[in-house]
Protein backbone atom coordinates (compact mmCIF):
# COMPACT_ATOMS: atom_id res chain seq x y z
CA UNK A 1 110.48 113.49 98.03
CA UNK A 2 110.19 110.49 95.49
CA UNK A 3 107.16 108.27 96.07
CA UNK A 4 108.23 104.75 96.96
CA UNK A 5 106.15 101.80 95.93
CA UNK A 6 104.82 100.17 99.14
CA UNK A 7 105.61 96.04 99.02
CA UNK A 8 102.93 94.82 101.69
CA UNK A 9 101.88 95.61 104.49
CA UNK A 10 103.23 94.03 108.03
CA UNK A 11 100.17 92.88 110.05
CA UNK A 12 102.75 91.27 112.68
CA UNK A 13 105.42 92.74 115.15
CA UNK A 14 108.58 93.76 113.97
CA UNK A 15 111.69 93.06 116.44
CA UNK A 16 114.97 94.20 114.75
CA UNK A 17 117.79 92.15 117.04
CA UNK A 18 120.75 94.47 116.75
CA UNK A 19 121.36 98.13 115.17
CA UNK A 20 124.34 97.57 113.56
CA UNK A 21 125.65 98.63 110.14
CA UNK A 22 122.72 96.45 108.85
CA UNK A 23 119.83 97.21 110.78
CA UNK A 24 120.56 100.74 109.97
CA UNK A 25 120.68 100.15 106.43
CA UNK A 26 117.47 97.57 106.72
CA UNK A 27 115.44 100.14 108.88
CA UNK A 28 115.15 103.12 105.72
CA UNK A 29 114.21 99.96 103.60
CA UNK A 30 111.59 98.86 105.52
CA UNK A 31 110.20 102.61 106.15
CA UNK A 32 110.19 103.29 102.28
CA UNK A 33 108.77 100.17 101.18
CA UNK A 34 106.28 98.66 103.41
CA UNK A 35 103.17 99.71 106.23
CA UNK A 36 103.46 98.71 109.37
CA UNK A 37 102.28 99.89 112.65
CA UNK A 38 105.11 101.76 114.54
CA UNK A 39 103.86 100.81 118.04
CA UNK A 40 104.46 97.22 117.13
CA UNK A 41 107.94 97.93 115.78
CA UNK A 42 111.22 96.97 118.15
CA UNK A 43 114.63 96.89 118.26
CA UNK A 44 117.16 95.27 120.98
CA UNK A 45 120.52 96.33 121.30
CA UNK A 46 122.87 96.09 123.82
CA UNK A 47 124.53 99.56 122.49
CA UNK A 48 122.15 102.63 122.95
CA UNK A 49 125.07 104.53 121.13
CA UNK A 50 122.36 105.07 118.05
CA UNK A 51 118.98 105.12 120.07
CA UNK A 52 118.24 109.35 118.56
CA UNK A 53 118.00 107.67 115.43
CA UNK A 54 115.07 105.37 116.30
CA UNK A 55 113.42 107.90 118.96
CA UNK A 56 113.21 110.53 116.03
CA UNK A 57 111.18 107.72 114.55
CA UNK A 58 109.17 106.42 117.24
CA UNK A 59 110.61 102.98 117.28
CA UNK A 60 110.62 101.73 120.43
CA UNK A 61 114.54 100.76 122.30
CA UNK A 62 115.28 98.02 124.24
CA UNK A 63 118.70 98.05 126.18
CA UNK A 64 119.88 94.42 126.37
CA UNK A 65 122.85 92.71 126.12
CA UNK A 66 121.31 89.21 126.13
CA UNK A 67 117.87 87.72 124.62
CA UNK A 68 117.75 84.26 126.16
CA UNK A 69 115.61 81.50 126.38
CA UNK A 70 114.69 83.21 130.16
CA UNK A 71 114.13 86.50 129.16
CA UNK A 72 112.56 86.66 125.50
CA UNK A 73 109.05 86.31 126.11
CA UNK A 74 109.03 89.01 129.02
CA UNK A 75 111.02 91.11 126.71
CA UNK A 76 108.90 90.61 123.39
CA UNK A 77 105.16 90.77 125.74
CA UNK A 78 104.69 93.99 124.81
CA UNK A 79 105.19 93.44 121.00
C-alpha cells in the first residue's frame, strides 16, 4: 500500500452531514490524508442504505432525516 502524506491533524469533531456520492468520495480523502480520532468522527444520514461501509471503519451512524435548530445539539453532544 502507497504511503500517503498526512496534511494535519484534526484536533476537533468531525460530523459528515450526508453520505452521498460526495461524502463517500470525501471520507477515503480524509482517511489517507489526515489524523484524526475515530471516536470523534460522525456522519448523519437519513439513508442507512451505506452504513457497512462506515461500521467496517468504526465511524459512528446517525439515522436522521432532519438536523434542526431543536435537535442538533442533542444529536452532536456526544461529538
Amino acid at each position: 500500500m502507497p504511503h500517503w502524506r498526512r496534511h494535519a491533524r484534526i484536533t476537533g469533531p468531525i460530523v459528515m452531514i450526508g453520505f452521498g456520492s460526495i461524502g463517500k468520495g470525501t471520507l477515503p480523502l480524509i482517511e489517507r490524508h489526515f489524523d484524526y480520532d475515530k471516536d470523534r468522527f460522525i456522519v448523519i444520514d437519513p439513508d442507512g442504505s451505506d452504513r457497512k461501509l462506515l461500521d467496517e471503519r468504526g465511524i459512528r451512524f446517525v439515522h436522521l432525516a432532519i438536523l434542526t435548530p431543536e435537535n442538533y445539539r442533542e444529536t452532536l453532544a456526544s461529538c
